[in-house]
Protein backbone atom coordinates (compact mmCIF):
# COMPACT_ATOMS: atom_id res chain seq x y z
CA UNK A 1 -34.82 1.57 -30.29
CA UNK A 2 -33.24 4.76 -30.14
CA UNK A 3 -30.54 3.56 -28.19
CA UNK A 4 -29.42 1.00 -30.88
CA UNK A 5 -29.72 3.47 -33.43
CA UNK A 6 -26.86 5.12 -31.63
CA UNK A 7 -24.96 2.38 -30.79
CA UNK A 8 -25.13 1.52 -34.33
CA UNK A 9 -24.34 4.89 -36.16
CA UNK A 10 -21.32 5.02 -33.27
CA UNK A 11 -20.19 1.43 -34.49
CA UNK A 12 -20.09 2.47 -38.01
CA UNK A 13 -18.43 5.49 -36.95
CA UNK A 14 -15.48 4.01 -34.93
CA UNK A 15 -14.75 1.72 -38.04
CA UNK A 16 -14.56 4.72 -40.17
CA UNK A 17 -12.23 6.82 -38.37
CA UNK A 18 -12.31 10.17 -37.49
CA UNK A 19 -10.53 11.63 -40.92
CA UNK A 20 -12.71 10.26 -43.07
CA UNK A 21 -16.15 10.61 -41.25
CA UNK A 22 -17.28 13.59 -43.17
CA UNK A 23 -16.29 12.02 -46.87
CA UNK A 24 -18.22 8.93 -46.39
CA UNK A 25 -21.25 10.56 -45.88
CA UNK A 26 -22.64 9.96 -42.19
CA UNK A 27 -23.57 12.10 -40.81
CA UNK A 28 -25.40 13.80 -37.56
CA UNK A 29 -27.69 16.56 -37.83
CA UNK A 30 -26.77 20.19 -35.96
CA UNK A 31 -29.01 21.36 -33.05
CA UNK A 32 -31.72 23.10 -33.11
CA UNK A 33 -31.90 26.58 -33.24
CA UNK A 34 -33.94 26.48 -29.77
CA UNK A 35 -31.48 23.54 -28.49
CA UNK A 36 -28.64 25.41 -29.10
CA UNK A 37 -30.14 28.46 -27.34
CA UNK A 38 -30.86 26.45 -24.49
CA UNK A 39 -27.10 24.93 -24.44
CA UNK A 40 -25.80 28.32 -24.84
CA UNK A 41 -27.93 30.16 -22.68
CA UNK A 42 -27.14 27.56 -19.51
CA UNK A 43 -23.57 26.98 -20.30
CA UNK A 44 -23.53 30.68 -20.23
CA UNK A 45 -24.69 30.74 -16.47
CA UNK A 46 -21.40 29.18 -15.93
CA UNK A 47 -19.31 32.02 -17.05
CA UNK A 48 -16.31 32.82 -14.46
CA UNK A 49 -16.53 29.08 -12.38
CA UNK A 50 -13.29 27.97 -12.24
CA UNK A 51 -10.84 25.79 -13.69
CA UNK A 52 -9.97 22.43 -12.12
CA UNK A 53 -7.89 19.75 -14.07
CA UNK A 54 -10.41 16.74 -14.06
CA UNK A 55 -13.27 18.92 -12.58
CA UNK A 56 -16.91 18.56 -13.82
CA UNK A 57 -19.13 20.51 -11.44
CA UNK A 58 -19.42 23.91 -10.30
CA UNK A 59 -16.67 23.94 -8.39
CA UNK A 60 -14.38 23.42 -11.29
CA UNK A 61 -14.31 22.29 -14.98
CA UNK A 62 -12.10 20.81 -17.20
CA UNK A 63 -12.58 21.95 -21.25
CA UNK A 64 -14.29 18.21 -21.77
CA UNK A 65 -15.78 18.23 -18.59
CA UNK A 66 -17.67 21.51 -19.54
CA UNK A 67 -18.69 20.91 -23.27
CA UNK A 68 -19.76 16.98 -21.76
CA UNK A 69 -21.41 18.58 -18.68
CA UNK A 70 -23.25 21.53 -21.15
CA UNK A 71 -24.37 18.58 -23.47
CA UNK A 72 -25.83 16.01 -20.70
CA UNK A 73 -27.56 19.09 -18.00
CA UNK A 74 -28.88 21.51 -20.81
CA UNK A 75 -29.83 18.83 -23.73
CA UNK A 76 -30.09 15.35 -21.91
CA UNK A 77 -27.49 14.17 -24.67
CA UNK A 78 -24.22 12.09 -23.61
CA UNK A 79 -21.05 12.96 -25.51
CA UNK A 80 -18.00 11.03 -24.13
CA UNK A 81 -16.01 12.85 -21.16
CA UNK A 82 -12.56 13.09 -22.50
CA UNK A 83 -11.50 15.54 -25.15
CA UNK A 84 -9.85 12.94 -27.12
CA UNK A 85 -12.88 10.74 -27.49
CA UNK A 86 -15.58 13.56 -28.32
CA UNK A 87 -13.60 14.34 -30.98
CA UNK A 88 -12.90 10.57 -32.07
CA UNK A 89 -16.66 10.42 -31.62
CA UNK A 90 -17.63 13.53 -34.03
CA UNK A 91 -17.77 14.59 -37.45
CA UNK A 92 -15.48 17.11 -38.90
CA UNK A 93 -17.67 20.10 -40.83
CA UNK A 94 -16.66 22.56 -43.04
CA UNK A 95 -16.38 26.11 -41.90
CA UNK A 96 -18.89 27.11 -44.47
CA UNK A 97 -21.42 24.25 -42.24
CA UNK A 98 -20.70 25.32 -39.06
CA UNK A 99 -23.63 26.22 -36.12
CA UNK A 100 -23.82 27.40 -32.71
CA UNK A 101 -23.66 24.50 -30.54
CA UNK A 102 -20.88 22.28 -32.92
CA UNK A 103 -17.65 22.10 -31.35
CA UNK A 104 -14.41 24.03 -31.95
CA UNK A 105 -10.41 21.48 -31.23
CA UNK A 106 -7.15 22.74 -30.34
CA UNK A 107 -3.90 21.49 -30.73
CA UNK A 108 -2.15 23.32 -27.52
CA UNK A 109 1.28 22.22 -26.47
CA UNK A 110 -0.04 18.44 -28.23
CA UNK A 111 -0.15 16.60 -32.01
CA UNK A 112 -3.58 15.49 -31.04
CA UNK A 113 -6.94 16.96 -29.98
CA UNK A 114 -6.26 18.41 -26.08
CA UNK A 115 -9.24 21.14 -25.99
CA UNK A 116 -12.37 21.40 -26.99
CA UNK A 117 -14.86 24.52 -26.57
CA UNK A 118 -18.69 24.92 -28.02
CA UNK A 119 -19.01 27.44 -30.87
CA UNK A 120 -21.19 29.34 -30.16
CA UNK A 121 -21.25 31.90 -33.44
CA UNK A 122 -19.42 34.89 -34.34
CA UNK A 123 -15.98 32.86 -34.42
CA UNK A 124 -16.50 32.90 -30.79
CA UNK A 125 -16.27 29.85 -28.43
CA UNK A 126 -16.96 29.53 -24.68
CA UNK A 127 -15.11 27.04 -22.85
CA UNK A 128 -12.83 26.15 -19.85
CA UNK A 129 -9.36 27.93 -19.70
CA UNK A 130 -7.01 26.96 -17.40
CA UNK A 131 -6.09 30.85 -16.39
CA UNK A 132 -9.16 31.76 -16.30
CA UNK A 133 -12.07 29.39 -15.81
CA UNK A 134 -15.21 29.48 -17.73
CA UNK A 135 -15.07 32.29 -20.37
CA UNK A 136 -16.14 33.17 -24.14
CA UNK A 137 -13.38 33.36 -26.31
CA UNK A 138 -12.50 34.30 -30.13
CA UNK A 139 -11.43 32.18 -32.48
CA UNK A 140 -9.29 34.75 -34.15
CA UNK A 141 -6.80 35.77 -31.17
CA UNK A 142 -3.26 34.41 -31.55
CA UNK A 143 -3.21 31.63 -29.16
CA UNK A 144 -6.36 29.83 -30.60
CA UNK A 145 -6.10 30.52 -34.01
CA UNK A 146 -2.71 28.94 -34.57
CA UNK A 147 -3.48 25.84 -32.50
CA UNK A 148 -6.92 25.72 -33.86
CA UNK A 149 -7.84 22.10 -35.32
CA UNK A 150 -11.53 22.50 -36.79
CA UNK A 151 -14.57 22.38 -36.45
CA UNK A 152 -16.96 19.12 -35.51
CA UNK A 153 -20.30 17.88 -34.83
CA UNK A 154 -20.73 15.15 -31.75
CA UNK A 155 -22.55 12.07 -32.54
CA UNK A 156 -25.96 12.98 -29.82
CA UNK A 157 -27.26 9.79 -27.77
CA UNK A 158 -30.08 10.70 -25.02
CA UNK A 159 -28.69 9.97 -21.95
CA UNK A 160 -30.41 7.28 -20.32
């Protein structure tokens, strides 16, 4: 049942199209406060692994590899794998709305979503960089603030 509850909400979702997800009023619920401390907590056990195009292990991460990886080992929830379908497949949310746990999209060196962190409060993000692996970030310095897209919520389906 809870599966095509998912299904569903991600049908209706994929009709309505990423821009106008918020406005027409579905929407997906944050994480709990102890949820989010477990996401946080593990993903933060990953701090300083490396950085590998592709990679979703230890032995290297990609930015969507991570934040899907984070989602699926620490939560049992499935969020797609590539950046440019988690954020097809989330809601944008105000700044005022945002939670530790939501996700933070960039615009680097692309017109479209190509990174994607987990907020994780504070305006600070941890994520994969490519110079420098798994690392906590801030919102406010240069690079990410003028690339920075928004913030969103990914539709959660338990992973099988």
């Amino acid at each position: 049942m809870r599966y095509g509850i998912a299904i569903l909400v991600a049908a209706i979702m994929a009709c309505s199209g990423p821009a106008r997800q918020y406005e027409t009023g579905i929407r997906v619920r944050p994480l709990t406060k102890k949820e989010a401390a477990r996401l946080l907590g593990g993903a933060k056990n990953h701090l300083g692994e490396p950085y590998v195009y592709g990679g979703a292990a230890r032995s290297g991460w990609d930015c969507s590899g991570f934040t899907s990886g984070m989602y699926y080992k620490y939560l049992s929830y499935y969020i797609p794998r590539k950046t440019s379908s988690i954020y097809a497949q989330s809601v944008k949310i105000p700044s005022s709305k945002k939670r530790a746990g939501d996700l933070v999209f960039f615009k680097i060196k692309s017109k479209t979503a190509s990174h994607v962190g987990i907020y994780i409060g504070e305006d600070r993000f941890i994520h994969a960089s490519t110079s420098n692996g798994i690392v906590i970030s801030n919102l406010k310095d240069d690079y990410y603030r003028k690339s920075f897209m928004g913030y969103r919520r990914p539709l959660l389906a338990l992973a099988d």
